[in-house]
Protein backbone atom coordinates (compact mmCIF):
# COMPACT_ATOMS: atom_id res chain seq x y z
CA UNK A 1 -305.23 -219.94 103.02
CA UNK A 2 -308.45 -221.97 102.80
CA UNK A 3 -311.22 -221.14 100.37
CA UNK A 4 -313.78 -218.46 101.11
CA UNK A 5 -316.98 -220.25 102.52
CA UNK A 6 -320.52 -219.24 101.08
CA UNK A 7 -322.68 -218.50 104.38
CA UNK A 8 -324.91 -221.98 103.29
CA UNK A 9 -321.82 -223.97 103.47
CA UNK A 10 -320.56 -222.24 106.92
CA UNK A 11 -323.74 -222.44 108.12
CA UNK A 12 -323.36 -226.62 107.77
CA UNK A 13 -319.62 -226.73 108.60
CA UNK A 14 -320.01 -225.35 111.94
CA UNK A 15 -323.81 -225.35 113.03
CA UNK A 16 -323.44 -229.06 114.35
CA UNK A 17 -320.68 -227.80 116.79
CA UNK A 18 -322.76 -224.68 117.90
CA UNK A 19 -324.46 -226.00 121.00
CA UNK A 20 -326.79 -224.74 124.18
CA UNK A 21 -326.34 -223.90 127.59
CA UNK A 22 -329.45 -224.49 130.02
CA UNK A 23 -328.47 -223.00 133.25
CA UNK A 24 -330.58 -224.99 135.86
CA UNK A 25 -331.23 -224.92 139.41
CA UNK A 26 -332.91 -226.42 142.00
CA UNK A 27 -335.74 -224.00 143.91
CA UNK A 28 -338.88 -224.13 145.78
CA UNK A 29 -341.51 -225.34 143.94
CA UNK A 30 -344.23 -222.77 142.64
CA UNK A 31 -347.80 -223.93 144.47
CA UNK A 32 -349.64 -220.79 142.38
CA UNK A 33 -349.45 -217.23 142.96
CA UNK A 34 -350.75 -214.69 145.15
CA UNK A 35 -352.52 -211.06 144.32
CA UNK A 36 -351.55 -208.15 146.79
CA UNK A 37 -351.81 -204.67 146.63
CA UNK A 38 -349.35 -202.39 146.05
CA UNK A 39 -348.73 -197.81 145.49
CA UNK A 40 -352.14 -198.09 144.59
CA UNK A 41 -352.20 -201.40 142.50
CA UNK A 42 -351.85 -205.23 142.49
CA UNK A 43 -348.79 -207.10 142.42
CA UNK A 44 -348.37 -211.06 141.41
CA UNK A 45 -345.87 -212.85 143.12
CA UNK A 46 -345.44 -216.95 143.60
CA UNK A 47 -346.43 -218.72 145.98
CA UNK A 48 -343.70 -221.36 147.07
CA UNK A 49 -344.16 -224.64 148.50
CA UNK A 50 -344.32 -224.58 152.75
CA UNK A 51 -343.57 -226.70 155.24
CA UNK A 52 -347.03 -227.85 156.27
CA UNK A 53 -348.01 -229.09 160.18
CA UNK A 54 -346.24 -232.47 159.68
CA UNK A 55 -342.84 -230.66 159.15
CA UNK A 56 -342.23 -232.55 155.88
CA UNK A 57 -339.42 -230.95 153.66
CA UNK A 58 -340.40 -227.78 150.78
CA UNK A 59 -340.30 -229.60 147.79
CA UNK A 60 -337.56 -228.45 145.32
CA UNK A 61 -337.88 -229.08 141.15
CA UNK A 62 -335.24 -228.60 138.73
CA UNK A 63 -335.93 -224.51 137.06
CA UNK A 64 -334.54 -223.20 134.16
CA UNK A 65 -332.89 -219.93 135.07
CA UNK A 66 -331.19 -218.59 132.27
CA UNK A 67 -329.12 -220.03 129.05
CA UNK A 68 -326.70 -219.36 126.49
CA UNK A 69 -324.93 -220.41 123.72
CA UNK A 70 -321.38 -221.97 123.28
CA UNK A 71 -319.27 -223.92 120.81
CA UNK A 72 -317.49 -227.59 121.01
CA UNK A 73 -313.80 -227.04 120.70
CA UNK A 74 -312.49 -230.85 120.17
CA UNK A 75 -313.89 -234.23 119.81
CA UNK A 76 -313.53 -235.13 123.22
CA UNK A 77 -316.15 -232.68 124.55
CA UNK A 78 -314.49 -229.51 125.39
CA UNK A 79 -316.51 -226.20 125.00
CA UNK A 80 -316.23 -222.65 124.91
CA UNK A 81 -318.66 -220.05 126.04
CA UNK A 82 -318.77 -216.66 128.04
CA UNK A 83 -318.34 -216.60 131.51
CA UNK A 84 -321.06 -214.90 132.04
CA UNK A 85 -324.06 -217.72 130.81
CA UNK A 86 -322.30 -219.97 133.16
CA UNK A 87 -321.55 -217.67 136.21
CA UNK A 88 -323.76 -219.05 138.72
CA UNK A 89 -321.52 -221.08 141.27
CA UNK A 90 -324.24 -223.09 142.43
CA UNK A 91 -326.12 -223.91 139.42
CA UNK A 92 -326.11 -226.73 137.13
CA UNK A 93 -325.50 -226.26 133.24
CA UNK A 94 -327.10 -228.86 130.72
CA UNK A 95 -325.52 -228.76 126.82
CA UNK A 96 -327.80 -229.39 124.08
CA UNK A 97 -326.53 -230.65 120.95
CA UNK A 98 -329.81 -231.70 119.18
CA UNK A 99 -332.83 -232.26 121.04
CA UNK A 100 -332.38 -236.05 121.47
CA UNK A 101 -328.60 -235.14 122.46
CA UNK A 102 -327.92 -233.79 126.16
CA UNK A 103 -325.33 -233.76 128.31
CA UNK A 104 -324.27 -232.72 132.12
CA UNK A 105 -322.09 -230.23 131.77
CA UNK A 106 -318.85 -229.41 134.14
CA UNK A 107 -317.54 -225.93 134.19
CA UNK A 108 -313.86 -226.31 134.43
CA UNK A 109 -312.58 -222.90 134.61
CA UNK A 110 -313.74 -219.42 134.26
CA UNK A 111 -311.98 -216.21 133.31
CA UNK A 112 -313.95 -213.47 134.61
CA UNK A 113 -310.94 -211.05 133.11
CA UNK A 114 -312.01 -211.48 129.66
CA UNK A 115 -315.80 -212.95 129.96
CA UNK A 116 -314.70 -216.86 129.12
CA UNK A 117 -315.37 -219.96 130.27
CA UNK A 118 -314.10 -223.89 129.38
CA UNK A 119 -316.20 -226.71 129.71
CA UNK A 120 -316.37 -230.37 129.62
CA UNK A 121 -319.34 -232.91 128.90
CA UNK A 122 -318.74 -236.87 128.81
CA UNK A 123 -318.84 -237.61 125.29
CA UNK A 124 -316.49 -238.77 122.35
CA UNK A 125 -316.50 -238.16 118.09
CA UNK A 126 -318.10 -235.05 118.51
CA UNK A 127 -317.97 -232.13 115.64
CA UNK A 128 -315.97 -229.17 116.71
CA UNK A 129 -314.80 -225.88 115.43
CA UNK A 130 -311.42 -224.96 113.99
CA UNK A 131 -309.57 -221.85 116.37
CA UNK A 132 -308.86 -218.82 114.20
CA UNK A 133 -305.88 -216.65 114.74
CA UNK A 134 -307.64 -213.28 116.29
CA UNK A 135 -304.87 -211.17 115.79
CA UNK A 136 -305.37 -211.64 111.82
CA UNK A 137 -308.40 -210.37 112.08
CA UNK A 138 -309.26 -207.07 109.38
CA UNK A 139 -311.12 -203.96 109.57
CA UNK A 140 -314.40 -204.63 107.20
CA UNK A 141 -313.76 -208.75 106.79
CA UNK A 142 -316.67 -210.43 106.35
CA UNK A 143 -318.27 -212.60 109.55
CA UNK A 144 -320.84 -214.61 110.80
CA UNK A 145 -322.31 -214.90 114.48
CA UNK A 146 -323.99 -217.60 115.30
CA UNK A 147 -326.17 -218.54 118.46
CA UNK A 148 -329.28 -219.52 120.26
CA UNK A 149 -331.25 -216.36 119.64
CA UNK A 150 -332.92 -215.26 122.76
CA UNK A 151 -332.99 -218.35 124.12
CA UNK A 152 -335.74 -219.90 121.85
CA UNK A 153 -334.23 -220.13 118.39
CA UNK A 154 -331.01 -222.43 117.50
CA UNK A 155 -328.72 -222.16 114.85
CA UNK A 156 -329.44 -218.81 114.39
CA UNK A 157 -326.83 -217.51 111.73
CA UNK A 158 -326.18 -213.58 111.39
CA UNK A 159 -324.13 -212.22 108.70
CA UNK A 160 -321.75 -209.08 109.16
CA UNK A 161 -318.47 -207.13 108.85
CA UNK A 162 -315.88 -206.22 111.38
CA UNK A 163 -316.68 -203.04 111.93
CA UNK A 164 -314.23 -201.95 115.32
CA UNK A 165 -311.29 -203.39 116.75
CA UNK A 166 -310.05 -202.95 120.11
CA UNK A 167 -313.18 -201.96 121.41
CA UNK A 168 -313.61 -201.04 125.28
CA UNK A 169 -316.88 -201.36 127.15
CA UNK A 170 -318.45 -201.50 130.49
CA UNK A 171 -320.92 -204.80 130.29
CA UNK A 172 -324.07 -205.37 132.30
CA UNK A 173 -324.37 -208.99 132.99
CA UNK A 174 -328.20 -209.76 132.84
CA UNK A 175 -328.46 -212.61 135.31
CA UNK A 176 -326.68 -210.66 138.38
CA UNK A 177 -326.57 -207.39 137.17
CA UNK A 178 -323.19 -206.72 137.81
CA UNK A 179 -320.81 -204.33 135.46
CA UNK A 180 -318.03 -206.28 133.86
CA UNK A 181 -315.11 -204.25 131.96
CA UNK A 182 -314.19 -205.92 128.65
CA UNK A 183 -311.40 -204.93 126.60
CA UNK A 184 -309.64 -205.34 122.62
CA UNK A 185 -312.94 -206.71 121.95
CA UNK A 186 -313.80 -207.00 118.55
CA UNK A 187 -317.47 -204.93 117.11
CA UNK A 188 -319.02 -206.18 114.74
CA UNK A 189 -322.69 -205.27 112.83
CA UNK A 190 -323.70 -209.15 112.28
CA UNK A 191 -326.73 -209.14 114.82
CA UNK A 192 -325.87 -210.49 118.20
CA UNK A 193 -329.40 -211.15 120.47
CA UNK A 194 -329.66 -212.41 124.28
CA UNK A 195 -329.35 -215.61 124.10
CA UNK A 196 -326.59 -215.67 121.39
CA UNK A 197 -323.55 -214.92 123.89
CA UNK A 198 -321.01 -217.68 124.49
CA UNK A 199 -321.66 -218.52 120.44
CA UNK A 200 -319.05 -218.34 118.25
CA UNK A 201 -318.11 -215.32 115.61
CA UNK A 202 -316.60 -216.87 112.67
CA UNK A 203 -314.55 -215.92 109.47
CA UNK A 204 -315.58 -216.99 105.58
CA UNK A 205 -313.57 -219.95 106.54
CA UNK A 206 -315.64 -221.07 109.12
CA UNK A 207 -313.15 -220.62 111.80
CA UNK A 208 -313.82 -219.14 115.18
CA UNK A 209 -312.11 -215.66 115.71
CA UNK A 210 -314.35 -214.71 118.16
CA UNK A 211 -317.03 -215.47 120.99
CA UNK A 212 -320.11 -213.11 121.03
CA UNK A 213 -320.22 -211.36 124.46
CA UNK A 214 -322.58 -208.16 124.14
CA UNK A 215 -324.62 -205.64 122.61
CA UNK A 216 -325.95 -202.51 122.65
CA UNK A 217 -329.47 -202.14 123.90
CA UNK A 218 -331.24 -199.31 121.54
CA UNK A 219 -328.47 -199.33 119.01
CA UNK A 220 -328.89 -201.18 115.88
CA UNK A 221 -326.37 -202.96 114.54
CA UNK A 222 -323.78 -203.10 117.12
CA UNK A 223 -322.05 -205.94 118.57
CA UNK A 224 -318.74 -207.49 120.26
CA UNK A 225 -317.25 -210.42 120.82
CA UNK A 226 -314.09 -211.29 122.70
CA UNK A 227 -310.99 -212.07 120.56
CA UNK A 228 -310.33 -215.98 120.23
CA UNK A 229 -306.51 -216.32 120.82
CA UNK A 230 -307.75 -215.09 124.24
CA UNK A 231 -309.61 -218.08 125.07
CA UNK A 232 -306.82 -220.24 123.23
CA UNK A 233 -304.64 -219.30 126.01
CA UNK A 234 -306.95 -220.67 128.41
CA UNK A 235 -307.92 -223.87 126.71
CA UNK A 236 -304.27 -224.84 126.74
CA UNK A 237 -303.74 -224.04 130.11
CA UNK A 238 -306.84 -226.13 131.24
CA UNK A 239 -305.49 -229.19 129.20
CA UNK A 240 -302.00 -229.15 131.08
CA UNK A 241 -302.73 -227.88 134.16
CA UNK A 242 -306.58 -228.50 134.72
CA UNK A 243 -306.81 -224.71 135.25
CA UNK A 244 -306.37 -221.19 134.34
CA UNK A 245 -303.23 -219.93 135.80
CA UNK A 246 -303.64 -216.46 137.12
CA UNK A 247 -300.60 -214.50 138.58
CA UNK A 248 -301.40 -213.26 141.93
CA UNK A 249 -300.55 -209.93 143.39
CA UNK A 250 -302.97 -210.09 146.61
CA UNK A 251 -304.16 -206.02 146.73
CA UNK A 252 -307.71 -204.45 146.49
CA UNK A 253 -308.43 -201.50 144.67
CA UNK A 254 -310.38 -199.20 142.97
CA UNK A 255 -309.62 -197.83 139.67
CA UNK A 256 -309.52 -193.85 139.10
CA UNK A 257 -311.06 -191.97 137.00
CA UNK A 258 -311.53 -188.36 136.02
CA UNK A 259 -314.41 -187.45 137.84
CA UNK A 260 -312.88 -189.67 141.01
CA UNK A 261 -309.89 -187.72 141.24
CA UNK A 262 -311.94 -184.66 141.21
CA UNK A 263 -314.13 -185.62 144.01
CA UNK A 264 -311.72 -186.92 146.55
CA UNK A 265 -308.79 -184.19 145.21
CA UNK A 266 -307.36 -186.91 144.42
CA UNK A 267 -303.07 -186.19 143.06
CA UNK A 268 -303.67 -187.90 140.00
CA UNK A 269 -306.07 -188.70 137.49
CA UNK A 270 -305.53 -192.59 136.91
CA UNK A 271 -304.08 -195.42 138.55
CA UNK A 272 -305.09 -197.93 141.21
CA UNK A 273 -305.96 -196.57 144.69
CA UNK A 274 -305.15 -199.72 147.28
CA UNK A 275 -308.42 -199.78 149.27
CA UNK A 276 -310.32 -201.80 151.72
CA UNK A 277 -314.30 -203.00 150.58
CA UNK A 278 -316.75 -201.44 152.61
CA UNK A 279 -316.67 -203.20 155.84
CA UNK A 280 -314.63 -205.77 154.47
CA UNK A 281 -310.94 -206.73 155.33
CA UNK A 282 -307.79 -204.95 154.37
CA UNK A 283 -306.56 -204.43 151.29
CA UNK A 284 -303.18 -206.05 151.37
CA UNK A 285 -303.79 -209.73 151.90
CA UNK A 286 -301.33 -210.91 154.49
CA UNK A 287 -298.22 -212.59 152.99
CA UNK A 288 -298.89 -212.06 149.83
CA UNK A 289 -296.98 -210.51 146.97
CA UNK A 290 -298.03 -206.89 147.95
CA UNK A 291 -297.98 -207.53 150.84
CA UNK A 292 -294.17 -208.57 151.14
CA UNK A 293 -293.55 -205.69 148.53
CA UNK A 294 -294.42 -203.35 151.39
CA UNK A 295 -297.74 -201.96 149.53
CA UNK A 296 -299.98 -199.79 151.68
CA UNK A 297 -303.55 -198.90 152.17
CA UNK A 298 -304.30 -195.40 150.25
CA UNK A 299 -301.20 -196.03 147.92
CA UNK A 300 -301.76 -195.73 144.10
CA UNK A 301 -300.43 -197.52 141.73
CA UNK A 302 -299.44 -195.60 138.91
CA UNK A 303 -297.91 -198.32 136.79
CA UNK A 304 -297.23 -202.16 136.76
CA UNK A 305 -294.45 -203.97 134.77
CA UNK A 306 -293.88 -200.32 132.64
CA UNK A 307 -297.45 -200.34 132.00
CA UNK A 308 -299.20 -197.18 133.30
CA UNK A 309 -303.04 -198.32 135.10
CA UNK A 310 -305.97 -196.42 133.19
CA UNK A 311 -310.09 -197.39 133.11
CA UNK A 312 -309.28 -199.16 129.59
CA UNK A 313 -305.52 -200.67 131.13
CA UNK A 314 -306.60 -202.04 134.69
CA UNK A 315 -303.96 -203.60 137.12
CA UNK A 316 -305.88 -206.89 136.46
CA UNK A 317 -305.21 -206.67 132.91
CA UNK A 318 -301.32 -205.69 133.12
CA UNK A 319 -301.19 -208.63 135.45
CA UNK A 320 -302.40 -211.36 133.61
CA UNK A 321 -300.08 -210.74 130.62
CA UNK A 322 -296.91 -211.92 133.51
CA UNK A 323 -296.24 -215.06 134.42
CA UNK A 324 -296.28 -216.61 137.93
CA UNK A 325 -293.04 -215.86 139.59
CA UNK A 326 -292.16 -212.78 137.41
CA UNK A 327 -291.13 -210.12 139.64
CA UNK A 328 -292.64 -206.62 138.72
CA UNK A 329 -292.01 -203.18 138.81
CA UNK A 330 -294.76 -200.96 140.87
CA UNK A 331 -294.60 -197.22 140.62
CA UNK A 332 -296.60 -196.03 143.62
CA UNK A 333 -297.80 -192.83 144.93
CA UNK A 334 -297.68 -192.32 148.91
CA UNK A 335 -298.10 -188.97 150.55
CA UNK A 336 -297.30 -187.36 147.53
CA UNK A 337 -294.02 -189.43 147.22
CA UNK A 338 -293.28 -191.29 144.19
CA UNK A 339 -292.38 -194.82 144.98
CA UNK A 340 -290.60 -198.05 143.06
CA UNK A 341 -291.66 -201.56 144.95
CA UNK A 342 -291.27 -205.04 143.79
CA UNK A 343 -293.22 -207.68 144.04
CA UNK A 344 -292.78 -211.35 142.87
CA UNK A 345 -295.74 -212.46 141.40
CA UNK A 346 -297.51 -216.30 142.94
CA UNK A 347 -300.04 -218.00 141.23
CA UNK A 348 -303.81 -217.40 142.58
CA UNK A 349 -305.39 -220.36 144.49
């Protein structure tokens, strides 16, 4: 096993591979602001570039919307950081190595499942971390997190202990404000700031076991980051296939829970109920794997593959353990009638 790592000689082993994400986009550009009042007050908001008589185009400049941190995973310029910092479709991500050292960015894949995302910048000879093994990973070991600390201050080293594994949380993702379920993450004390997800968690060794992900607002202390081997997994799959490969089952749902059940006497108290988005199209995508497994609106899905569906076990989880063309084993609820269906899993385009 190699030596145990003082935090001054971690922080120089891997601080030259810890890197930043500047999320960028191009918007209207700000002419000034106007006052206008509002429940009794004044509210400032900016005043965008127009179109003036001559019809000429709004001028658009390159703005900074948000950031993150992330972690060069081989010489040739592939990175690691959380799907999250990167999550805007039409934006365009910058990677700071040093300040004299920028690079375009492209996001090859994202894994919205477990909060990761693999990149790729044009560049060769480049320092890069050394992948842990996650599932090695002790209660109390000593860590370090390391980041770009609300956005303003680099290499910013935090030192720590392991202090939960296996964690489960519901996520709020600050730039879209959506809720993001993460599970087996690892908790940890070693501080963990906006700005410092997408960096990389990493053992007296100095290898990554870890990617920070989230904290807890008003709590002191308490941190997570997502396991490595997960994004190990993905990394190999983008090298061979140029892609994550996700197995495809083709159903919407929502998840139930307690209080769910309750409300809509539901017959059970977890599971996946197979239901159409508000407005939105049905449920069982035509041709697909549910669909030619004879899965039905208002069915719930009790189990996948011998795994039963809970809040902290979702379909989407059970799923991406399989493999494309696996067939699997639903148990299914229908009118009170307990159900076994098959369905031979395709990859997602």
């Amino acid at each position: 096993m190699p030596k145990s790592l003082t935090t001054i000689e971690i922080a120089k082993k891997v601080c030259p591979a810890v890197i930043t994400v500047v999320v960028s986009k191009d918007l209207p550009k700000i002419e000034g602001f106007n006052m206008f009042p509002f429940g009794g007050g004044e509210k400032i908001a900016p005043k965008a570039d127009r179109q003036d008589q001559k019809n000429e185009p709004i001028q658009l400049e390159k703005t900074q919307i948000g950031g993150g941190s992330g972690f060069i995973v081989s010489k040739d310029g592939y990175l690691l950081t959380s799907n999250h910092v990167v999550s805007e479709m039409t934006a365009d991500y910058t990677i700071i190595i040093t300040p004299r050292l920028k690079y375009p960015a492209k996001v090859l894949a994202r894994d919205p499942i477990n909060d990761i995302a693999v990149l790729k910048i044009d560049a060769k000879n480049l320092p890069y971390l050394e992948l842990g093994d996650s599932k090695k990973i002790q209660l109390g070991e000593d860590v370090v997190a390391i980041g770009n600390a609300l956005g303003e201050f680099n290499d910013t080293l935090s030192a720590g202990i392991i202090s939960g594994l296996s964690r489960y949380i519901t996520a709020i993702n600050g730039f879209n404000l959506q809720a993001e379920n993460l599970r087996g993450l690892i908790q940890t004390d070693a501080a963990i700031n906006p700005g410092n997800s997408g960096g990389p968690l990493v053992n007296r060794q100095g290898q990554v076991i870890g990617i920070n992900t989230a904290m807890v607002m008003g709590a002191q202390n308490i941190g997570f980051a997502i396991p490595v081997n997960y994004a190990k997994k993905d990394l190999e799959e983008v090298k061979r296939y140029g892609k994550i490969i996700v197995p495809f089952l083709g159903v919407k749902y929502i998840l139930i829970s307690k209080e769910m059940a309750k409300m809509n006497n539901l017959p059970v108290e977890d599971g996946a109920l197979v239901v159409r988005e508000t407005l939105g199209e049905p449920p069982i995508i035509k041709n697909s794997p549910a669909d030619k497994a004879g899965l039905q609106e208002f069915d719930i899905i009790t189990s996948c593959h011998g795994k039963k569906i809970t809040l902290k076990n979702p379909l989407a989880s059970i799923l991406e353990k399989c493999k494309v063309g696996e067939e699997v084993v639903l148990e299914v609820l229908r009118l009170g009638q307990k159900l076994e269906l098959k369905a031979k899993l395709t990859e997602k385009i």
